[in-house]
C-alpha atoms as a PDB file:
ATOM      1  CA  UNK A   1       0.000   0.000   0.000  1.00  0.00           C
ATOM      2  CA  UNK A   2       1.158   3.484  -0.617  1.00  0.00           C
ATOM      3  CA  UNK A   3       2.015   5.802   2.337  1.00  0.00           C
ATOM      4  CA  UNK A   4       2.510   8.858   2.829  1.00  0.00           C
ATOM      5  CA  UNK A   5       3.529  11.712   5.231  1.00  0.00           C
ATOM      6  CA  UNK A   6       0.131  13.773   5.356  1.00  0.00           C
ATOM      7  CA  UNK A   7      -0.443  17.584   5.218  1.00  0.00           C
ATOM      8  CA  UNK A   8      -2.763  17.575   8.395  1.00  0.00           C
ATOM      9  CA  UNK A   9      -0.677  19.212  11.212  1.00  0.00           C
ATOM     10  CA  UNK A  10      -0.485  16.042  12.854  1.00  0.00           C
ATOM     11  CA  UNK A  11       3.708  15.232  14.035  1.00  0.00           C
ATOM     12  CA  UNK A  12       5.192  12.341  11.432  1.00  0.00           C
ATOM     13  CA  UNK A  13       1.917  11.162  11.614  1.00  0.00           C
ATOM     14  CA  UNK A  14       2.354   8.323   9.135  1.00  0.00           C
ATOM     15  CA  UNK A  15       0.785   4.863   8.156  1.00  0.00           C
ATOM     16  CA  UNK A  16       1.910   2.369  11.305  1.00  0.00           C
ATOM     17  CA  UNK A  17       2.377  -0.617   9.153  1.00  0.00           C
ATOM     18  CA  UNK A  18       5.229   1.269   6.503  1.00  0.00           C
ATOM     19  CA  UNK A  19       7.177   1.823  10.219  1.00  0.00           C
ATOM     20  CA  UNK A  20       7.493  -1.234  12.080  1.00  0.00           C
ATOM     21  CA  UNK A  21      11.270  -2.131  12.959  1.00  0.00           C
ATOM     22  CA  UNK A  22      10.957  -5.409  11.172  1.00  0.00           C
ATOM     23  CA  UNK A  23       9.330  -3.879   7.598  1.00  0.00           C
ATOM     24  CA  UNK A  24      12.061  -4.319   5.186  1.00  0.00           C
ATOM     25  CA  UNK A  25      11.960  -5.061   1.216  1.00  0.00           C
ATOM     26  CA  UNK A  26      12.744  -8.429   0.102  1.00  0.00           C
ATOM     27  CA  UNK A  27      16.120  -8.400  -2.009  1.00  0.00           C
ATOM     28  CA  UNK A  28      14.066  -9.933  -4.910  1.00  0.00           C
ATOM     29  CA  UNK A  29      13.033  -6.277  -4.970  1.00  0.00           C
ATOM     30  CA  UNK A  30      14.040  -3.144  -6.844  1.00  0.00           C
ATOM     31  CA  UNK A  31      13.262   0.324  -5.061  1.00  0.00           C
ATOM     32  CA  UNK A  32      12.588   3.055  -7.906  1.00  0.00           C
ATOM     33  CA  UNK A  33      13.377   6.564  -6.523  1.00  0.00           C
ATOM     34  CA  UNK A  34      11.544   9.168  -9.011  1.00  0.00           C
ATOM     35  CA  UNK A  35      13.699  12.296  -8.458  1.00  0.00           C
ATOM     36  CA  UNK A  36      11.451  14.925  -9.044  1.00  0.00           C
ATOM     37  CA  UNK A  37      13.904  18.059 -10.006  1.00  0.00           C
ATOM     38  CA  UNK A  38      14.140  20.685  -6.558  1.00  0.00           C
ATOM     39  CA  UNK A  39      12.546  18.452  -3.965  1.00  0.00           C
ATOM     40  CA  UNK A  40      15.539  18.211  -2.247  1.00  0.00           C
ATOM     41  CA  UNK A  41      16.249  14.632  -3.643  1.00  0.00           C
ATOM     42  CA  UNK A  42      19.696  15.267  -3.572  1.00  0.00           C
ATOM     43  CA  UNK A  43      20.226  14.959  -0.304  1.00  0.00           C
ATOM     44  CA  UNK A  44      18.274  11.810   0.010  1.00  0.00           C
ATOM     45  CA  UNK A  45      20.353  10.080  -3.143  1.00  0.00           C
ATOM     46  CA  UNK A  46      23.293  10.030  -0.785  1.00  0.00           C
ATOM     47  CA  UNK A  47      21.773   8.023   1.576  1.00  0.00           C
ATOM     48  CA  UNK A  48      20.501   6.020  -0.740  1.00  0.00           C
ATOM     49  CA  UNK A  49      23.678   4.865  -2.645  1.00  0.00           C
ATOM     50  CA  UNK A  50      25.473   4.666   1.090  1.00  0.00           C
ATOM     51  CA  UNK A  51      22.370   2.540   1.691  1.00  0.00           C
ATOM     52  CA  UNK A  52      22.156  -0.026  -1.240  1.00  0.00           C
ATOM     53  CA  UNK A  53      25.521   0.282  -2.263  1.00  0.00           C
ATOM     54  CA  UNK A  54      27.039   1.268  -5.901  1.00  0.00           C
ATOM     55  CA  UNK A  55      26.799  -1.902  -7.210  1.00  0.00           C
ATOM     56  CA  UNK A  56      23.284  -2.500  -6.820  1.00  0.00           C
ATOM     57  CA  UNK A  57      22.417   1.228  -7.620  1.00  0.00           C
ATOM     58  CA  UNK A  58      21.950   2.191 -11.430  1.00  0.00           C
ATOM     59  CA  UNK A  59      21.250   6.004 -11.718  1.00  0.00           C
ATOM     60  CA  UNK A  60      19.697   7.036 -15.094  1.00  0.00           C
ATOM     61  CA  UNK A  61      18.292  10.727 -15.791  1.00  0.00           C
ATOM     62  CA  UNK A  62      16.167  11.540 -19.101  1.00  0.00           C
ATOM     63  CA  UNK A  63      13.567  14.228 -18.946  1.00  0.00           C
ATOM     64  CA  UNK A  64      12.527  15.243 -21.846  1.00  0.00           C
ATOM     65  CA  UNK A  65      13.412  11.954 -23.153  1.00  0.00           C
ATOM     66  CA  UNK A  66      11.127   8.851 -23.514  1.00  0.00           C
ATOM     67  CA  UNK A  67      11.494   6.956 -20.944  1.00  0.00           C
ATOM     68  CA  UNK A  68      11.948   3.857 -23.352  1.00  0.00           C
ATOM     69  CA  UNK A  69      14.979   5.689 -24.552  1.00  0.00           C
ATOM     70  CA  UNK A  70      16.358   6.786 -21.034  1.00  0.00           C
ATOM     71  CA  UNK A  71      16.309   3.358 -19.883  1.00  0.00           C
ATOM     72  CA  UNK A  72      17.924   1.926 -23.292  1.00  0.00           C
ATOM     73  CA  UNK A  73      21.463   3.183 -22.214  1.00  0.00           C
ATOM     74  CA  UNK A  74      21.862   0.742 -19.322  1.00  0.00           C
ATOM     75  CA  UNK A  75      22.843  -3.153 -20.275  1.00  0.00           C
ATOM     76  CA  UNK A  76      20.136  -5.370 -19.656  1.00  0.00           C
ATOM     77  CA  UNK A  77      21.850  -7.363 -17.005  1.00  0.00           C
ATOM     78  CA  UNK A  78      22.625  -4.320 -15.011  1.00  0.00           C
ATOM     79  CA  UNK A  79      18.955  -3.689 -14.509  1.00  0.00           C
ATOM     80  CA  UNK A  80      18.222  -7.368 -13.700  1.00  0.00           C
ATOM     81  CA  UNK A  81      20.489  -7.284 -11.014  1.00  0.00           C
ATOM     82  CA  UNK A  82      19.614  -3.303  -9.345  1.00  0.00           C
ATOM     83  CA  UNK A  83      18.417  -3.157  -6.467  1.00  0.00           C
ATOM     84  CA  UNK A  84      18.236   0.925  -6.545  1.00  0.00           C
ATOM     85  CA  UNK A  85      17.181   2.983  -9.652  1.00  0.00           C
ATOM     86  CA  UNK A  86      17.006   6.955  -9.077  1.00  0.00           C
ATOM     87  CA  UNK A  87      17.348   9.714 -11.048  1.00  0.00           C
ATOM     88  CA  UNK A  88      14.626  12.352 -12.815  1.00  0.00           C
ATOM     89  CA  UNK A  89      12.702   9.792 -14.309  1.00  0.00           C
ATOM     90  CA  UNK A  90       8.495   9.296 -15.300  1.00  0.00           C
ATOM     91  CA  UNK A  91       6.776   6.910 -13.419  1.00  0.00           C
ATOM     92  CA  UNK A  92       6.715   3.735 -15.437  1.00  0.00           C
ATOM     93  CA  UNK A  93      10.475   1.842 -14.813  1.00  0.00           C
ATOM     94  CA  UNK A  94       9.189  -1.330 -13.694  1.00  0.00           C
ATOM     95  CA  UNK A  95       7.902  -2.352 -17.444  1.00  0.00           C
ATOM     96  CA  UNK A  96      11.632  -2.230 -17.852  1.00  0.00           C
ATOM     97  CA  UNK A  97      13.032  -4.491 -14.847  1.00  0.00           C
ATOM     98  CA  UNK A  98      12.296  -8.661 -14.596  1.00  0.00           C
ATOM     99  CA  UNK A  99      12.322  -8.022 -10.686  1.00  0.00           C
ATOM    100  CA  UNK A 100       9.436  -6.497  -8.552  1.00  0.00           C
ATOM    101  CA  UNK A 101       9.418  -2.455  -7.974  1.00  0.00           C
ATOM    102  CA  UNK A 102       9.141  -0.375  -4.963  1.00  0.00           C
ATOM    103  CA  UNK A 103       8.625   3.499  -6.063  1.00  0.00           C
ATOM    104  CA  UNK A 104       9.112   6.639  -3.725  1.00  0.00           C
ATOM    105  CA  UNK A 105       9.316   9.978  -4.167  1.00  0.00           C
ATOM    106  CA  UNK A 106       9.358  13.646  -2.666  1.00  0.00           C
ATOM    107  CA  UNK A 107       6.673  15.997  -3.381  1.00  0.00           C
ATOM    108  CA  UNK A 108       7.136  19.898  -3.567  1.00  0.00           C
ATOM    109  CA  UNK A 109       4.528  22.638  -3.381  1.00  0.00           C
ATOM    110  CA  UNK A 110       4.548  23.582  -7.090  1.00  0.00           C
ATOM    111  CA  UNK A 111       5.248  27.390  -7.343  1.00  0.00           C
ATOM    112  CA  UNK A 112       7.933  26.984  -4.564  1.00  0.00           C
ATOM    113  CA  UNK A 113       9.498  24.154  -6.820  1.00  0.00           C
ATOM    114  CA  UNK A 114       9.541  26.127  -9.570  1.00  0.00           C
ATOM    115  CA  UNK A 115      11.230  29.141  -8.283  1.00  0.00           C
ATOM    116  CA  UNK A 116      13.778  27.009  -6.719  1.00  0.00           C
ATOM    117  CA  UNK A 117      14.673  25.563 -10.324  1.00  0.00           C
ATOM    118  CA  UNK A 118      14.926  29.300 -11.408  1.00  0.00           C
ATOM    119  CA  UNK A 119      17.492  30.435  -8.613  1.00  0.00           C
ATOM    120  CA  UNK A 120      19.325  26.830  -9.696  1.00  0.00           C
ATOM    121  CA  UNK A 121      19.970  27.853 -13.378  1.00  0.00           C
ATOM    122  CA  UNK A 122      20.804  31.443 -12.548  1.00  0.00           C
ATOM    123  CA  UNK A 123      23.617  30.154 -10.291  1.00  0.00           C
ATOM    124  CA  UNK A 124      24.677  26.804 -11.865  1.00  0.00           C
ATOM    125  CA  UNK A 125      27.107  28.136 -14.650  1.00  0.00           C
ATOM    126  CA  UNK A 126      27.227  24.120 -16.199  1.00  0.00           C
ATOM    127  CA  UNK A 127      23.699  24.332 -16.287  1.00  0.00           C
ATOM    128  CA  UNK A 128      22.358  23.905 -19.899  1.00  0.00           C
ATOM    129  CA  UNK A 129      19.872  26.463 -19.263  1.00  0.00           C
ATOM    130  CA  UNK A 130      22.134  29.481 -17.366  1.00  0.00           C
ATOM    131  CA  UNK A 131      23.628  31.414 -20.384  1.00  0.00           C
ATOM    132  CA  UNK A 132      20.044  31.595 -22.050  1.00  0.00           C
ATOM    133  CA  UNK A 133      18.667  32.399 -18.766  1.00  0.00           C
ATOM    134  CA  UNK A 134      21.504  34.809 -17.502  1.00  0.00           C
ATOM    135  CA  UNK A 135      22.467  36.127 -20.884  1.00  0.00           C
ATOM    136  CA  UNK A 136      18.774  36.903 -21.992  1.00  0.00           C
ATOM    137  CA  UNK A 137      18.027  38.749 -18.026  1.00  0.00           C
ATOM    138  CA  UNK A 138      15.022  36.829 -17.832  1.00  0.00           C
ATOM    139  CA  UNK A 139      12.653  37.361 -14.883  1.00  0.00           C
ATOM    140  CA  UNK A 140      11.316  35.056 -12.782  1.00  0.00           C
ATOM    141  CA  UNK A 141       7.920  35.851 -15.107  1.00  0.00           C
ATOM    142  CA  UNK A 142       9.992  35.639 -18.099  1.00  0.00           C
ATOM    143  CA  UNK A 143      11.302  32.234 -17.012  1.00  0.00           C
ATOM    144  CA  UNK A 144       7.837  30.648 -16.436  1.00  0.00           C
ATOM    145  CA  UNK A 145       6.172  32.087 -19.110  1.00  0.00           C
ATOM    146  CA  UNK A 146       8.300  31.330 -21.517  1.00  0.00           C
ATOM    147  CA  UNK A 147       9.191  28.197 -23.505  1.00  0.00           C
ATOM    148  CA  UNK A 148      12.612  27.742 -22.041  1.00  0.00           C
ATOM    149  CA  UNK A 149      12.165  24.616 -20.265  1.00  0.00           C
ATOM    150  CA  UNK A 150       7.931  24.133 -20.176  1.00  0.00           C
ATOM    151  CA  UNK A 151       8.923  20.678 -19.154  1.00  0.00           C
ATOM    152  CA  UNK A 152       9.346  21.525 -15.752  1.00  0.00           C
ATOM    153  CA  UNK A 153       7.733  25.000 -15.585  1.00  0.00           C
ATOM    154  CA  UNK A 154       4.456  23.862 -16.724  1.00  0.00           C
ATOM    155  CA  UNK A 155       3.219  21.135 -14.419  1.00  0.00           C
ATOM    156  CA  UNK A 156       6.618  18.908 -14.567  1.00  0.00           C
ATOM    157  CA  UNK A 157       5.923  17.448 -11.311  1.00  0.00           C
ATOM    158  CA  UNK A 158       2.495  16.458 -12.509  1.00  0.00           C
ATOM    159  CA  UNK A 159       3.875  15.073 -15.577  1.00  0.00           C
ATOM    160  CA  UNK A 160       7.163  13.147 -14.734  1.00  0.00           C
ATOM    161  CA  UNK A 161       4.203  11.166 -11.557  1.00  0.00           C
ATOM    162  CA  UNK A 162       2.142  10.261 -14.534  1.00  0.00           C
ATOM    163  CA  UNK A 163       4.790   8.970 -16.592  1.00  0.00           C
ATOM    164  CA  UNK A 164       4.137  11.442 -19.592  1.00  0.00           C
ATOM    165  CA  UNK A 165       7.299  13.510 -19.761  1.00  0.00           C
ATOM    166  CA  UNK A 166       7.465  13.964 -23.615  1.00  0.00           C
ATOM    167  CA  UNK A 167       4.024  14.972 -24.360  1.00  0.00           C
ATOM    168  CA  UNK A 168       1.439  17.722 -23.101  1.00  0.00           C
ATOM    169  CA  UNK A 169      -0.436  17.040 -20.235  1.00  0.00           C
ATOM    170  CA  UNK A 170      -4.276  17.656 -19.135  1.00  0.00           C
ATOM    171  CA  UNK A 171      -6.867  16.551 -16.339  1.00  0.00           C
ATOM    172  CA  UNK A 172      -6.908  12.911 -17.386  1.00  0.00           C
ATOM    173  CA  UNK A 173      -2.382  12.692 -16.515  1.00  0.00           C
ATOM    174  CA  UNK A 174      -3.591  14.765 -13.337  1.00  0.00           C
ATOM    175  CA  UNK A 175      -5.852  11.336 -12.301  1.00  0.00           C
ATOM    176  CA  UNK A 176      -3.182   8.972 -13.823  1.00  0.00           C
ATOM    177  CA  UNK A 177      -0.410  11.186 -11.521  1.00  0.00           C
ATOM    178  CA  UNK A 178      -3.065  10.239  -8.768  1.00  0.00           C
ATOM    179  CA  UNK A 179      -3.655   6.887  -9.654  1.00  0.00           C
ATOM    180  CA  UNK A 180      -0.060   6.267  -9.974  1.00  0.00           C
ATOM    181  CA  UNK A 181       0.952   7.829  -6.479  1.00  0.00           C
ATOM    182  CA  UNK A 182      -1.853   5.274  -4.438  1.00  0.00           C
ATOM    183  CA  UNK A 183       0.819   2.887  -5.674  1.00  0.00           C
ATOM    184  CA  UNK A 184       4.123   4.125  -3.612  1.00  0.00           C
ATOM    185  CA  UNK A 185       5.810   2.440  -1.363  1.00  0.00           C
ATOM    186  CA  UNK A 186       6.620   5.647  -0.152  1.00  0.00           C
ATOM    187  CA  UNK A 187       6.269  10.121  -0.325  1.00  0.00           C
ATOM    188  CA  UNK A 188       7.797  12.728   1.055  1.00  0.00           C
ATOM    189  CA  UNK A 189       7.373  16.196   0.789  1.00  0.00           C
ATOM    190  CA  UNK A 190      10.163  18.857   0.967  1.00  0.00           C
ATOM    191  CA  UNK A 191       8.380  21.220   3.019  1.00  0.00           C
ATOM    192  CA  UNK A 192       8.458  18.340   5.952  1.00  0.00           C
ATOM    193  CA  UNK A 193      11.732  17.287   4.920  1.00  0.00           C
ATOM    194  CA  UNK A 194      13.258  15.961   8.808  1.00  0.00           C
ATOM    195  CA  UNK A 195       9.904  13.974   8.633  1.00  0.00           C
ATOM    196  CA  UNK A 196      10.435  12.518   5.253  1.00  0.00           C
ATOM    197  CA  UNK A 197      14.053  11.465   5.932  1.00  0.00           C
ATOM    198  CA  UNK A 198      12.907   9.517   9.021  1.00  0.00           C
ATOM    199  CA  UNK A 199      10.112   7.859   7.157  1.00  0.00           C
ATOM    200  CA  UNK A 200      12.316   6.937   4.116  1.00  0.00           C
ATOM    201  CA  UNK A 201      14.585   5.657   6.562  1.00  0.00           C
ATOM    202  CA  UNK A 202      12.375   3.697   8.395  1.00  0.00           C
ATOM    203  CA  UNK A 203      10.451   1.927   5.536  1.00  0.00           C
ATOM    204  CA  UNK A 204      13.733   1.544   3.242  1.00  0.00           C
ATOM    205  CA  UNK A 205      15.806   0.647   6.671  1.00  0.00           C
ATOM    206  CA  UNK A 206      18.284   2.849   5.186  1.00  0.00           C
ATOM    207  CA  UNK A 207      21.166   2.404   7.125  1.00  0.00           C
ATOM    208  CA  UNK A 208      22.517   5.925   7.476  1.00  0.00           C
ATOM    209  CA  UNK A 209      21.180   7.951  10.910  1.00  0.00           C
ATOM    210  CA  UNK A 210      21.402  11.549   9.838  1.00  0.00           C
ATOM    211  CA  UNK A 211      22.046  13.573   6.565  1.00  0.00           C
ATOM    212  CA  UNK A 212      23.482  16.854   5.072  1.00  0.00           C
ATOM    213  CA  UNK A 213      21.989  18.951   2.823  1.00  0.00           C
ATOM    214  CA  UNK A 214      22.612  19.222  -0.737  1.00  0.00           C
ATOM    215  CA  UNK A 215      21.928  21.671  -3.373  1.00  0.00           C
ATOM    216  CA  UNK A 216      19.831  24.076  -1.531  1.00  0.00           C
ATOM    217  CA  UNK A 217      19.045  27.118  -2.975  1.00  0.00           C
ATOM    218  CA  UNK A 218      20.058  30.296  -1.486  1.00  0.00           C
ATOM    219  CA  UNK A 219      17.174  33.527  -1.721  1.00  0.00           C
ATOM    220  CA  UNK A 220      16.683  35.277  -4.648  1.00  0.00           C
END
């Protein structure tokens, strides 16, 4: 069952059963990290790889891409054998893998993701985006409006959860987003982020007690 940390008020207040001490995945299993882009996912890969090791940990990135051709790049027999998949990836890798999948994720409030990407290309000079960005002076406005990277400016959260990052998106890949979500293992949400480490932790047993932050940006 999916589970979740909810948006009630109510302290780490998640599902009992995804916490018990003795909850752990099977190593039949693959977990499937969806890195949504600014959720502070960084910080979480690091445990992750600490976690499961490097070489049961495949890390693949595509967006914009199919996800048929992201997934193309990596020899069959590396899959078969993962036991970790993450990068910024749609929702749809376990057509890919012969083993079982586990997905989780980290959810951002969507304006406060997207300005976070902005301050991210300003300052990241190896960014592909930051000399069209910087060069051009565009506004936060200008950024958002424009059709510099609609991908992620115009409902990429939405779209990468329902597993349509190459095509436009409407109310149906809202529900499928939905739909698809009901199916995590587990969700986080940046804006509860001491929460969401414990309860990653907890349901992945993740064997690393703390964390340190990574690629957090700094006020506009």
């Amino acid at each position: 069952p999916a589970c979740a940390i909810p948006t009630n008020g109510s302290r780490c207040a998640v599902r009992t059963a995804a916490i018990e001490p003795s909850y752990t995945l099977p190593m039949d299993r693959c977990t499937v990290y969806v890195h949504i882009p600014k959720t502070g996912g960084q910080t979480l890969v690091s445990s992750l790889r600490l976690s499961y090791g490097e070489d049961a940990t495949v890390e693949v990135s595509g967006l914009g891409e199919t996800l048929e051709r992201t997934i193309d790049v990596v020899p069959p027999e590396r899959l078969a054998t993962a036991r970790l998949i993450i990068g910024h990836i749609p929702f749809g890798v376990h057509a890919f893998v012969p083993q079982a999948c586990d997905y989780v994720t980290i959810l951002r409030d969507p304006v406060a993701r997207v300005v976070s990407l902005y301050k991210f290309v300003l300052r990241a000079v190896d960014h592909p985006l930051h000399e069209r960005v910087r060069g051009y002076r565009l506004s936060l406005r200008d950024f958002v409006t424009s059709d510099v990277d609609q991908s992620q400016t115009r409902n990429g959260q939405t779209r990468q959860l329902a597993g349509e990052a190459t095509r436009s998106i409407d109310r149906q890949s809202l529900e499928i987003a939905k739909r698809n979500l009901r199916t995590f293992t587990a969700i986080g949400l940046t804006e509860r982020f001491n929460e969401t480490f414990v309860h990653f932790r907890r349901t992945l047993r993740l064997r690393i007690p703390a964390y340190a932050s990574r690629n957090v940006s700094p006020p506009l």
